[in-house]
PDB file of N, CA and C in Angstrom:
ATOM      1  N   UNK A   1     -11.625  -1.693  15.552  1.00  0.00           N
ATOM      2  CA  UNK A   1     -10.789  -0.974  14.617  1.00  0.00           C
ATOM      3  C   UNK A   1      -9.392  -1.567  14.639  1.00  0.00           C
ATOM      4  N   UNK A   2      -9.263  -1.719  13.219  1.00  0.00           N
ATOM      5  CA  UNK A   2      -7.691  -2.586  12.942  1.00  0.00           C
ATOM      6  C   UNK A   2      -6.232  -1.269  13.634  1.00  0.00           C
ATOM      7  N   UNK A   3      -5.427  -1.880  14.369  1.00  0.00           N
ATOM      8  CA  UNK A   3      -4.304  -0.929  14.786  1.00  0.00           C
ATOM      9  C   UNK A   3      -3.488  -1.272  13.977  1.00  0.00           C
ATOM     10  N   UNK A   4      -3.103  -0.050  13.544  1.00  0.00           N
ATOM     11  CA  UNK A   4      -1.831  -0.099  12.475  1.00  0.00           C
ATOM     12  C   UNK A   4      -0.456   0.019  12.568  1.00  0.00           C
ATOM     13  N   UNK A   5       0.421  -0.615  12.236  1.00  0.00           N
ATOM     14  CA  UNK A   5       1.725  -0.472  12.576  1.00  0.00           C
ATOM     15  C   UNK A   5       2.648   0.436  11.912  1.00  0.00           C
ATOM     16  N   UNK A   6       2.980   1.465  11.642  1.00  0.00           N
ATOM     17  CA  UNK A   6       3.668   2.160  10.757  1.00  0.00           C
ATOM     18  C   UNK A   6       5.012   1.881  11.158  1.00  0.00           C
ATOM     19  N   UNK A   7       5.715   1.473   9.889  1.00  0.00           N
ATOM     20  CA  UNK A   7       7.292   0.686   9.956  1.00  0.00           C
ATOM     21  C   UNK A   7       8.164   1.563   8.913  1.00  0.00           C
ATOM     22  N   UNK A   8       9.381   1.855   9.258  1.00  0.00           N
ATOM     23  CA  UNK A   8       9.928   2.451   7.903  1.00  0.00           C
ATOM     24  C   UNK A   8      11.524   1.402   7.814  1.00  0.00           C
ATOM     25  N   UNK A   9      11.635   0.905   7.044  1.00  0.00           N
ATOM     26  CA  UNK A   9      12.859  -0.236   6.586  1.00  0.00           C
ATOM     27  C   UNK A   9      12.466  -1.057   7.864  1.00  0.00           C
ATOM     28  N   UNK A  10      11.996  -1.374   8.156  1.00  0.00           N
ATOM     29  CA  UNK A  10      11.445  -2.609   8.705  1.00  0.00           C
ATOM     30  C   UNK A  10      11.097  -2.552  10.566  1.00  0.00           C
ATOM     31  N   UNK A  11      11.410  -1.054  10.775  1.00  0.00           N
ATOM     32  CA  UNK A  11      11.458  -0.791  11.966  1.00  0.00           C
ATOM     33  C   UNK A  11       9.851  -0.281  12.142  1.00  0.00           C
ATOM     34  N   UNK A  12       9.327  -0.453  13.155  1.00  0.00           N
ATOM     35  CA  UNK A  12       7.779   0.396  13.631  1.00  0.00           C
ATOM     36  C   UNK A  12       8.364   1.592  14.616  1.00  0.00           C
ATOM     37  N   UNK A  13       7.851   2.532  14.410  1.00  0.00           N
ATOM     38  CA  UNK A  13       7.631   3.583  15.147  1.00  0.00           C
ATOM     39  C   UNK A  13       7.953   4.082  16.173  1.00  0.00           C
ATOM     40  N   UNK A  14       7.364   3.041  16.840  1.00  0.00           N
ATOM     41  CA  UNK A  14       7.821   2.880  18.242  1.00  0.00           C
ATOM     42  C   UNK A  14       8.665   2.505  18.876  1.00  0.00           C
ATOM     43  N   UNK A  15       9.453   1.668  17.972  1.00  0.00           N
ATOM     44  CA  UNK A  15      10.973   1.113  18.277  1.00  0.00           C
ATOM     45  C   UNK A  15      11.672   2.429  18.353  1.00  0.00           C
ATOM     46  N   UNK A  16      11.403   3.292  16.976  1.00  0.00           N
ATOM     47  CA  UNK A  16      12.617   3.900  16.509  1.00  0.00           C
ATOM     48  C   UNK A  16      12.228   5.014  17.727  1.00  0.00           C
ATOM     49  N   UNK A  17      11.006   5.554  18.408  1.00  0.00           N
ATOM     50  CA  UNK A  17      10.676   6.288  19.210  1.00  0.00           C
ATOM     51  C   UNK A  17      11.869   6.054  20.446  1.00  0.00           C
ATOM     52  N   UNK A  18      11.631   4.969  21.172  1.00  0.00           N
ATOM     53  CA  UNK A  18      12.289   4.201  21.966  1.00  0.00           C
ATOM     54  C   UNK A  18      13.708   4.457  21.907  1.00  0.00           C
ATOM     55  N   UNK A  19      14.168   4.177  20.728  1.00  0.00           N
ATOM     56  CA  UNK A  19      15.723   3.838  20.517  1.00  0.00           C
ATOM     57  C   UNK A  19      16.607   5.327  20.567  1.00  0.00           C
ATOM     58  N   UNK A  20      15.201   5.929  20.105  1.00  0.00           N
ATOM     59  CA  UNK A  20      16.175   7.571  20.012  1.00  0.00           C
ATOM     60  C   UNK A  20      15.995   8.537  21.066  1.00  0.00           C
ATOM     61  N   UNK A  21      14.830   7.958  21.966  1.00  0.00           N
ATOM     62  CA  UNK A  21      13.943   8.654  22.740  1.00  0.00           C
ATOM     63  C   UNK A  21      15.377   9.012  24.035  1.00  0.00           C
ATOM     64  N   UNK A  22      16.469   8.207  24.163  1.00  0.00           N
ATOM     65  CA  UNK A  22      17.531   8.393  25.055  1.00  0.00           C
ATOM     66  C   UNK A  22      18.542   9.491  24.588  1.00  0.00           C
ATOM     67  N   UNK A  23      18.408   9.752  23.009  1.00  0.00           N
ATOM     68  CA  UNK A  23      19.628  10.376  22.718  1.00  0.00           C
ATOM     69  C   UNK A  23      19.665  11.988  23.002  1.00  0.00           C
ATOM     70  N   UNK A  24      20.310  12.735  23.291  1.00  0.00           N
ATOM     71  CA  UNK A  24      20.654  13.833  23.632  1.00  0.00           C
ATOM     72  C   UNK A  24      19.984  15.156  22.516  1.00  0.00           C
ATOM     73  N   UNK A  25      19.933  14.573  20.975  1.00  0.00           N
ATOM     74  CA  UNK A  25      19.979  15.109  20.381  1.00  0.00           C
ATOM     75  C   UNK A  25      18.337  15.049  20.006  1.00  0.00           C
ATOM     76  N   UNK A  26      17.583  16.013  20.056  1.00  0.00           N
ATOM     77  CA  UNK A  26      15.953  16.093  20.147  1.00  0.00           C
ATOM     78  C   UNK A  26      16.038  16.630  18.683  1.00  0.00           C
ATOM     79  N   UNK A  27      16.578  16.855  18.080  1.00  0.00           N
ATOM     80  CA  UNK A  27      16.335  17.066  16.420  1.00  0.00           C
ATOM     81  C   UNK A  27      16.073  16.533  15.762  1.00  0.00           C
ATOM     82  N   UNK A  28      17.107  15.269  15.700  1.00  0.00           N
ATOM     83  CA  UNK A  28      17.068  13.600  15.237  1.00  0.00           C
ATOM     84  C   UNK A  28      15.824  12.904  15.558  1.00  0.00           C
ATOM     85  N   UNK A  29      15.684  13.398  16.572  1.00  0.00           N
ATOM     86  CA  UNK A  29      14.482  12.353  17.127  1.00  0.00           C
ATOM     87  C   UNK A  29      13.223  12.994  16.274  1.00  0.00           C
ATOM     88  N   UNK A  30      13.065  14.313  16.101  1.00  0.00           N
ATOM     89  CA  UNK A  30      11.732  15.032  16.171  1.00  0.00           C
ATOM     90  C   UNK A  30      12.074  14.447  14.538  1.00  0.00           C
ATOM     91  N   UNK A  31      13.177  14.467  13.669  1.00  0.00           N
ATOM     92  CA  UNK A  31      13.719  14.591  12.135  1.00  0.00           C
ATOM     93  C   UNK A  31      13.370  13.395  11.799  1.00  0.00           C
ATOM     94  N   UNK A  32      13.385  12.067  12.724  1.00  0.00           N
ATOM     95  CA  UNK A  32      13.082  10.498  12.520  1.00  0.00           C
ATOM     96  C   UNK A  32      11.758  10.189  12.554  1.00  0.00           C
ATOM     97  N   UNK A  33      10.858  11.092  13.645  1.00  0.00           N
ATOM     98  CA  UNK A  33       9.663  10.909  13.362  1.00  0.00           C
ATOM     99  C   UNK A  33       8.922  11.451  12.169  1.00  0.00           C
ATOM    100  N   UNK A  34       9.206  12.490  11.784  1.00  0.00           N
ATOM    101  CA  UNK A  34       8.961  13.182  10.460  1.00  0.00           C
ATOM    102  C   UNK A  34       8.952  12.377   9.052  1.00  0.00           C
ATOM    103  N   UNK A  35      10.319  11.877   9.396  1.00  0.00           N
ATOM    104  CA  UNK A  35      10.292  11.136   7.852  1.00  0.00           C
ATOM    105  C   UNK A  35       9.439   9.376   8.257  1.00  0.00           C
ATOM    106  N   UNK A  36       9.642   8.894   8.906  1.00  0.00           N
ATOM    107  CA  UNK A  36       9.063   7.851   9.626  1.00  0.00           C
ATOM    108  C   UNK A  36       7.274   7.970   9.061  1.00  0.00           C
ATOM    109  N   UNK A  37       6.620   8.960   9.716  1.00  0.00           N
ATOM    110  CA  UNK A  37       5.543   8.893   9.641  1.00  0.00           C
ATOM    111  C   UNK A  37       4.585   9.472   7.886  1.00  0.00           C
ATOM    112  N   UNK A  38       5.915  10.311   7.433  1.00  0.00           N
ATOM    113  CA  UNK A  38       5.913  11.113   5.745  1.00  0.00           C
ATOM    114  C   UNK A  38       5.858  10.066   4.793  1.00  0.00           C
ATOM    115  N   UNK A  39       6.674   8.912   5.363  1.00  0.00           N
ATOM    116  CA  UNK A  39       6.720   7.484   4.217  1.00  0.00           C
ATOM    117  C   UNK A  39       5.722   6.859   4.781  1.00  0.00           C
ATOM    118  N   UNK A  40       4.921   6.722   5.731  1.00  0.00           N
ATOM    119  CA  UNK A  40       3.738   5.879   5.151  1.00  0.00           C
ATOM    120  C   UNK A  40       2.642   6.977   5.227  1.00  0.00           C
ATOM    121  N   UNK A  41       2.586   7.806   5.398  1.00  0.00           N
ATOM    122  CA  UNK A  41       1.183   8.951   4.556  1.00  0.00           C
ATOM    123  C   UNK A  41       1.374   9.287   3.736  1.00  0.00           C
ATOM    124  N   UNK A  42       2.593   8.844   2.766  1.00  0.00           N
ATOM    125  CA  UNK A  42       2.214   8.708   1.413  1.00  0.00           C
ATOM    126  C   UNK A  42       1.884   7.285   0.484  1.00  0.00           C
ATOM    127  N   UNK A  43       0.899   7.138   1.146  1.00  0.00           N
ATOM    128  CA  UNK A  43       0.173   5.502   1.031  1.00  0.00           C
ATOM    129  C   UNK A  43      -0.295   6.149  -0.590  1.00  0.00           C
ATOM    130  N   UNK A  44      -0.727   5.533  -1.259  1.00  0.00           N
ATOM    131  CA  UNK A  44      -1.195   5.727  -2.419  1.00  0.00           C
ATOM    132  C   UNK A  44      -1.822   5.050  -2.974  1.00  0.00           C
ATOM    133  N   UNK A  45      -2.098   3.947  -2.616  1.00  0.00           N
ATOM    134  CA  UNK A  45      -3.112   3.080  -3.081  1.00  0.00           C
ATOM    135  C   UNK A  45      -3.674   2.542  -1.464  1.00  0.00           C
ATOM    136  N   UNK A  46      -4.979   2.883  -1.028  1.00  0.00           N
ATOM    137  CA  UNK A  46      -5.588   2.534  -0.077  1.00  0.00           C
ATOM    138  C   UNK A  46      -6.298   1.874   0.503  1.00  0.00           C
ATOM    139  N   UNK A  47      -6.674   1.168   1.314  1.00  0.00           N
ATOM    140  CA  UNK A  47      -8.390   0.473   1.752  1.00  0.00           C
ATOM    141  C   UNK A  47      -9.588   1.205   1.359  1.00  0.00           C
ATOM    142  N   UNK A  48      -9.266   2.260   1.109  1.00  0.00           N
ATOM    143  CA  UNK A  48     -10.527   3.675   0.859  1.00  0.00           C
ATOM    144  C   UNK A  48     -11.097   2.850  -0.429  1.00  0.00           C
ATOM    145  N   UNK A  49      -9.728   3.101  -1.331  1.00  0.00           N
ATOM    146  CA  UNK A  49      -9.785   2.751  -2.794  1.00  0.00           C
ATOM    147  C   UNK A  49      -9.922   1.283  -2.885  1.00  0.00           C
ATOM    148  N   UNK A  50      -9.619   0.389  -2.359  1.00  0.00           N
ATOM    149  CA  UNK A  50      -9.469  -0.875  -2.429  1.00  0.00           C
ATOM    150  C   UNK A  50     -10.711  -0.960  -2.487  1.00  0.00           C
ATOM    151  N   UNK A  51     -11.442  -0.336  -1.471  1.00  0.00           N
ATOM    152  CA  UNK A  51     -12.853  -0.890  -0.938  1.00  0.00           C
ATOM    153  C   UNK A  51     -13.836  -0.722  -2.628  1.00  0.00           C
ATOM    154  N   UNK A  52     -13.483   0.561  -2.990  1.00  0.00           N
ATOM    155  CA  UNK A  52     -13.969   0.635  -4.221  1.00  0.00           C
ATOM    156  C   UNK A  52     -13.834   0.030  -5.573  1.00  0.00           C
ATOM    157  N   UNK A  53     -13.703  -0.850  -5.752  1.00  0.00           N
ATOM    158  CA  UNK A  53     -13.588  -1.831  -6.509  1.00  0.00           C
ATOM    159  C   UNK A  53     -14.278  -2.697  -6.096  1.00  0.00           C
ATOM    160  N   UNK A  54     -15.293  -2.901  -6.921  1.00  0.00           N
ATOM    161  CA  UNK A  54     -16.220  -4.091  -7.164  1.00  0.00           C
ATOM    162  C   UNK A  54     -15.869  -4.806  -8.230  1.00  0.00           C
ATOM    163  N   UNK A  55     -16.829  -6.548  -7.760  1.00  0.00           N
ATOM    164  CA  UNK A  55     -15.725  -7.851  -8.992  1.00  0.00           C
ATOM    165  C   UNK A  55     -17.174  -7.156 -10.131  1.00  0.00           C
ATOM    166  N   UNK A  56     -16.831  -7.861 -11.556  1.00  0.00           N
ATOM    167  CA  UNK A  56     -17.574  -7.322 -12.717  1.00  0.00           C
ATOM    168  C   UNK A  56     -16.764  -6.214 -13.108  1.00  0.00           C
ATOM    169  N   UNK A  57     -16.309  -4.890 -12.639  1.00  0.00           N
ATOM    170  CA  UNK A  57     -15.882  -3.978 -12.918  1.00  0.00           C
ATOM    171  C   UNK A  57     -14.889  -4.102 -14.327  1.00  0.00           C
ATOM    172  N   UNK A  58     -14.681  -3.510 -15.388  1.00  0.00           N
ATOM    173  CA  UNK A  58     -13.700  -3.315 -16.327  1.00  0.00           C
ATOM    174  C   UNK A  58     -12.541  -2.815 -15.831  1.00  0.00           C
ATOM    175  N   UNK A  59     -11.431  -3.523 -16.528  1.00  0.00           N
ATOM    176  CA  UNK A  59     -10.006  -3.005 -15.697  1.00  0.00           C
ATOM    177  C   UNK A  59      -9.777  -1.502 -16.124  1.00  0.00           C
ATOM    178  N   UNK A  60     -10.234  -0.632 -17.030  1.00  0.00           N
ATOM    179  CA  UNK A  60     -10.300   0.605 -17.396  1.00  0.00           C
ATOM    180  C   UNK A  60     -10.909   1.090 -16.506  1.00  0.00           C
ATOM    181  N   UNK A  61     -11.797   1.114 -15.482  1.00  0.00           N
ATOM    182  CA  UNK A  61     -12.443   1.867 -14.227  1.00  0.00           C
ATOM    183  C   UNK A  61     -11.841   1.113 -13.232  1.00  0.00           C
ATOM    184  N   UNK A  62     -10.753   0.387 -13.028  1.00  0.00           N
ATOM    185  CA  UNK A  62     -10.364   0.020 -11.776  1.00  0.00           C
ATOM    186  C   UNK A  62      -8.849   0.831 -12.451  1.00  0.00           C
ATOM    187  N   UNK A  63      -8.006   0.839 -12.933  1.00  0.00           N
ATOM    188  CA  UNK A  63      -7.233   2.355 -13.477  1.00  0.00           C
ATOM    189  C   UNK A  63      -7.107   3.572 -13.534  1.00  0.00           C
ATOM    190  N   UNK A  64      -8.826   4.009 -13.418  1.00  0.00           N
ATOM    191  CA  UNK A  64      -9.385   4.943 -13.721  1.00  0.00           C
ATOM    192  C   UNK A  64      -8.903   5.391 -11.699  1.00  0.00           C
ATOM    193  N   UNK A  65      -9.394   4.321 -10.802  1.00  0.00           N
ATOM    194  CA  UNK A  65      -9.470   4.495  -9.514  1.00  0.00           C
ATOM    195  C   UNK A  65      -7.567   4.283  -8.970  1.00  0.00           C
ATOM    196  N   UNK A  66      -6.910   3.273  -9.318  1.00  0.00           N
ATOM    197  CA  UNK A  66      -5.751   3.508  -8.434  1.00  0.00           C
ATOM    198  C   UNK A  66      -4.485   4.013 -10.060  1.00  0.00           C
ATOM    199  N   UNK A  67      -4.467   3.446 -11.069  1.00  0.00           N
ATOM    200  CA  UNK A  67      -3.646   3.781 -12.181  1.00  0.00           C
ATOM    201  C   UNK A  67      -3.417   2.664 -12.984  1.00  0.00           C
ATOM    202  N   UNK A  68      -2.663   2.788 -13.712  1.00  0.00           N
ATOM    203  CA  UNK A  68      -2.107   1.993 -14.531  1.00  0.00           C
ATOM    204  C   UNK A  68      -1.460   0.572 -13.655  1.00  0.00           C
ATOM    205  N   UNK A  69      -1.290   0.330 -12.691  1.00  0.00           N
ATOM    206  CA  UNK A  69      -0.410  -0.813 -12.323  1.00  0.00           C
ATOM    207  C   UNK A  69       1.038  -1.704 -13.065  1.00  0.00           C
ATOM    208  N   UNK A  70       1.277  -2.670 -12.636  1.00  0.00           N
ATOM    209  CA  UNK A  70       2.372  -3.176 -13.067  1.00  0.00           C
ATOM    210  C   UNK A  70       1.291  -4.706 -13.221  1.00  0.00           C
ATOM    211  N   UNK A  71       1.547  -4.994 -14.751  1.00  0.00           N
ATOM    212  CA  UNK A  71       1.158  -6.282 -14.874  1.00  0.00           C
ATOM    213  C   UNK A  71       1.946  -7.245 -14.464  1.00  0.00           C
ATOM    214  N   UNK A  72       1.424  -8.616 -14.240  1.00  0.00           N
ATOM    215  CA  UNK A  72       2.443  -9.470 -13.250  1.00  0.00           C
ATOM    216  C   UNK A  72       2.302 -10.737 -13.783  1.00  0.00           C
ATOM    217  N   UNK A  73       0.722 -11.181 -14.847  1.00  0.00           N
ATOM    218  CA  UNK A  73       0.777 -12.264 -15.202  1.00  0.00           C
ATOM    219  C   UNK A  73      -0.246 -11.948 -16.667  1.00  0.00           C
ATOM    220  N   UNK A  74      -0.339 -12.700 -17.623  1.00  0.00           N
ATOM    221  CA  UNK A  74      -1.224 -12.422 -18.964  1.00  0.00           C
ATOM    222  C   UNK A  74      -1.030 -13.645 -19.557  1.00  0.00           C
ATOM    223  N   UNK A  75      -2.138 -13.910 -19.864  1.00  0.00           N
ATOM    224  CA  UNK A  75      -2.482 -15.387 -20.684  1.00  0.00           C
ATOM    225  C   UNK A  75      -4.109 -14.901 -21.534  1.00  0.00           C
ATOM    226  N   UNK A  76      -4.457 -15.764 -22.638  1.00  0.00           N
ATOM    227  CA  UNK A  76      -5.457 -15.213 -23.133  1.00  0.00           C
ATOM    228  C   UNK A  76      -6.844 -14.510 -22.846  1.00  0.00           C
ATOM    229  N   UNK A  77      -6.966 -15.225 -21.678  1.00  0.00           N
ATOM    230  CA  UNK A  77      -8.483 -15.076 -20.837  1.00  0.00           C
ATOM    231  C   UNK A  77      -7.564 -14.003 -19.769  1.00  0.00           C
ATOM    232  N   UNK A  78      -6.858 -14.455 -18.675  1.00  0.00           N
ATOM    233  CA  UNK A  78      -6.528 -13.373 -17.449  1.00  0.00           C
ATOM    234  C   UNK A  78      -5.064 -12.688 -17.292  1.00  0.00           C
ATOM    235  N   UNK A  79      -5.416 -11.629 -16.653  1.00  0.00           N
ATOM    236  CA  UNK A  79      -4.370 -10.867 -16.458  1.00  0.00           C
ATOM    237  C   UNK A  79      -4.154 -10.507 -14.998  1.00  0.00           C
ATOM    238  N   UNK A  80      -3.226 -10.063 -14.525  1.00  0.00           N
ATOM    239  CA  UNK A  80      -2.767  -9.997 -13.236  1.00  0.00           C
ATOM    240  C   UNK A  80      -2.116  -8.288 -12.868  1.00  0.00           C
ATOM    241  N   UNK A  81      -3.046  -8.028 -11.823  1.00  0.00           N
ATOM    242  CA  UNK A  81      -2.128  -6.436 -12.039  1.00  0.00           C
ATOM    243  C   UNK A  81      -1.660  -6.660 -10.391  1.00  0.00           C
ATOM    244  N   UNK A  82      -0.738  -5.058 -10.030  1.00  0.00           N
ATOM    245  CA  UNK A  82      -0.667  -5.502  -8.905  1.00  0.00           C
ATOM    246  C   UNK A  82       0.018  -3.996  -8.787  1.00  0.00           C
ATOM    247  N   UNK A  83      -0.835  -3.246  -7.391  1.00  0.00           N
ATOM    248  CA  UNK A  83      -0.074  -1.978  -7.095  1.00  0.00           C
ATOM    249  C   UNK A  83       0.114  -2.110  -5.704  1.00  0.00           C
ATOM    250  N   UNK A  84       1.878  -1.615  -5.534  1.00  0.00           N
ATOM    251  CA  UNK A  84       2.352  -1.369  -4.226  1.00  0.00           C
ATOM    252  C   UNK A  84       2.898  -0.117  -3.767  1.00  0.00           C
ATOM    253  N   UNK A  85       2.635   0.163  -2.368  1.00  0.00           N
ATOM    254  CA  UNK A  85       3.227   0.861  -1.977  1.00  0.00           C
ATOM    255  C   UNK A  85       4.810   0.613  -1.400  1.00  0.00           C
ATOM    256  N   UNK A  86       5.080   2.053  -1.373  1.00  0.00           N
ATOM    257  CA  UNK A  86       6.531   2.151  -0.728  1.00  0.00           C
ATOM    258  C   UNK A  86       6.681   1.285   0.482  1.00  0.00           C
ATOM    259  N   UNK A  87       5.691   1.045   1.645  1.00  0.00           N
ATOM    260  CA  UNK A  87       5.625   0.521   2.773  1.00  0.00           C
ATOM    261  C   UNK A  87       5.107  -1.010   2.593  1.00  0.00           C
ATOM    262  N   UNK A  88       5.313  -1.430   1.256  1.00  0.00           N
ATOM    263  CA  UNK A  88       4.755  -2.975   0.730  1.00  0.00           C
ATOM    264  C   UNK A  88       3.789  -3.288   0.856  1.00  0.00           C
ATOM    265  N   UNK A  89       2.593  -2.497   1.354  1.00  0.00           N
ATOM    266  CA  UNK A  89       1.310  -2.769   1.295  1.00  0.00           C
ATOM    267  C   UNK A  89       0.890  -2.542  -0.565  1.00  0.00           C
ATOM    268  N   UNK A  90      -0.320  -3.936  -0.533  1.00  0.00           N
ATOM    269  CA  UNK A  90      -0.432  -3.642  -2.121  1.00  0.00           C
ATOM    270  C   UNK A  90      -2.087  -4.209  -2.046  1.00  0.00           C
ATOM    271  N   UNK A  91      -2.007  -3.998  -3.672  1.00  0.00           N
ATOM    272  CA  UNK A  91      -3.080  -4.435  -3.950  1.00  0.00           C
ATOM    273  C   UNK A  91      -3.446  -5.487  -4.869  1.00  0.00           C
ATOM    274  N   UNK A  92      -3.529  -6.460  -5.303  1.00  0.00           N
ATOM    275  CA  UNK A  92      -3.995  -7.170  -6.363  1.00  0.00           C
ATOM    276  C   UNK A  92      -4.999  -7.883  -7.121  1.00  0.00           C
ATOM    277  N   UNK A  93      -4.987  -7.520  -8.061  1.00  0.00           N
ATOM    278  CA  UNK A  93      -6.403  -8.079  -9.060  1.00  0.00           C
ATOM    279  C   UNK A  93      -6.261  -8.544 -10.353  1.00  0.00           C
ATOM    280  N   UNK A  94      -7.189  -9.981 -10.359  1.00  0.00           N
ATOM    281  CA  UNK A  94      -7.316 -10.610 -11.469  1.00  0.00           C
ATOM    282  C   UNK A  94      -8.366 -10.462 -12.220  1.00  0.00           C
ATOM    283  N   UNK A  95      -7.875 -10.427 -13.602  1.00  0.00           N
ATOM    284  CA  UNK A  95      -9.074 -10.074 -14.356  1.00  0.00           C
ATOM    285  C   UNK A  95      -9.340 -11.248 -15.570  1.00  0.00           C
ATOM    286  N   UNK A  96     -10.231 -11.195 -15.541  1.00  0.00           N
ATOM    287  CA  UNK A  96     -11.037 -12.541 -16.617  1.00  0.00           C
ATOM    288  C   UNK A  96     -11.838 -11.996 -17.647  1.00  0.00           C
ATOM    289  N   UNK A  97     -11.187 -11.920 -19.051  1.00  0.00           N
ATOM    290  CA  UNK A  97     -11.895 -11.015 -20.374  1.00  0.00           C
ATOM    291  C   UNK A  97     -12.148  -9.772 -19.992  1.00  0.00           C
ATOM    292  N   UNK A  98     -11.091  -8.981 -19.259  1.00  0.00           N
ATOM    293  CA  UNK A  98     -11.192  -7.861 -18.665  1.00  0.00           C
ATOM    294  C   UNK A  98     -12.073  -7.081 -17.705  1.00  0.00           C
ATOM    295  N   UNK A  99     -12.604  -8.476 -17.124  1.00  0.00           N
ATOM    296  CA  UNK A  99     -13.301  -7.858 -15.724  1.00  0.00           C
ATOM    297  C   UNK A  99     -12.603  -8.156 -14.547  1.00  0.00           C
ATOM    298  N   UNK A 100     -13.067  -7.381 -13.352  1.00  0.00           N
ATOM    299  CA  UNK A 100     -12.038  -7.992 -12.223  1.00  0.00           C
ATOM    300  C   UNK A 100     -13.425  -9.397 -12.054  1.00  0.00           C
ATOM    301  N   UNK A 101     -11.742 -10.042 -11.559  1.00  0.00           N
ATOM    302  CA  UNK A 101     -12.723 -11.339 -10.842  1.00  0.00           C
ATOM    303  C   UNK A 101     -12.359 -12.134  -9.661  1.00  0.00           C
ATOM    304  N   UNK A 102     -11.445 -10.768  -9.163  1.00  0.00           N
ATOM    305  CA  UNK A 102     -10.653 -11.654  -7.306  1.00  0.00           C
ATOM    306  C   UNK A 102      -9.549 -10.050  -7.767  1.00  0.00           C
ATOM    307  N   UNK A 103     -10.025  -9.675  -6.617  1.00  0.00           N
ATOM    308  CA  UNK A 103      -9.129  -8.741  -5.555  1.00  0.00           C
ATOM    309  C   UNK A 103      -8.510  -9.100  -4.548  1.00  0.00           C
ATOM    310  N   UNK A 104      -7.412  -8.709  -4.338  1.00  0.00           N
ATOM    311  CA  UNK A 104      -7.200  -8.813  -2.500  1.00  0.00           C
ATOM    312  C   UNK A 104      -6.110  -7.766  -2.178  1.00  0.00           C
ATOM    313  N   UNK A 105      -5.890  -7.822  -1.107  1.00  0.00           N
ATOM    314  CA  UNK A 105      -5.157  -6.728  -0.525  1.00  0.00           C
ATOM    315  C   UNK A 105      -4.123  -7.437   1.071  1.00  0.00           C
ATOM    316  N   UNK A 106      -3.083  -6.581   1.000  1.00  0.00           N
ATOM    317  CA  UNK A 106      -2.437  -7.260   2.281  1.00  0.00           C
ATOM    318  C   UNK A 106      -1.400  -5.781   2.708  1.00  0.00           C
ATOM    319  N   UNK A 107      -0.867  -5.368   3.820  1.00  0.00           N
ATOM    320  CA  UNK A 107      -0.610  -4.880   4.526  1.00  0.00           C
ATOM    321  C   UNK A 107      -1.220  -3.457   4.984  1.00  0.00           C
ATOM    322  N   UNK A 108      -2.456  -3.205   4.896  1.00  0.00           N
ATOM    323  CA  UNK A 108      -3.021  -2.334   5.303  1.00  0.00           C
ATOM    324  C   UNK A 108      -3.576  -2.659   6.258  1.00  0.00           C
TER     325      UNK A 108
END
């Protein structure tokens, strides 16, 4: 099982655990983990979902599964979508006469 790093502005978790874990003030600390761990469980596009997407698929049922996306590239035959999260994990897929035809995914 892949271990995950949960980072918020570029820090992991455990740093910020660490760094605050000395300070006097247990509010901050309990208030840092809160928001720390709130920004990446609100992942929104997932491996769950990723996984669900099969190539062939119409880009209208791969929409249907994460949304509308942000197009990134379009030429007559392919198009390029691409959804990210807040924590820069994303997703991307190319489509060929509107099927997918290459997915991939990176920081999950």
């Amino acid at each position: 099982m892949k271990n995950h790093k949960f980072t918020v502005f570029g820090i992991d978790v455990s740093s910020l655990l660490s760094i605050l874990a000395n300070s006097s003030d247990r509010l901050l600390v309990v208030i840092a983990i809160v928001f720390a761990i709130g920004l990446n469980y609100k992942r929104q596009y997932t491996l769950v979902k990723y996984e669900r997407l099969t190539l062939g698929m119409p880009l209208v049922a791969v929409q249907a599964i994460l949304d509308a996306g942000t197009e990134t590239k379009h030429n007559t035959t392919n198009r390029v979508f691409i959804w990210k999260n807040l924590d820069g994990s994303k997703i991307t897929a190319t489509f060929t006469n509107g099927k997918l035809t290459h997915k991939e995914q990176t920081g999950f």
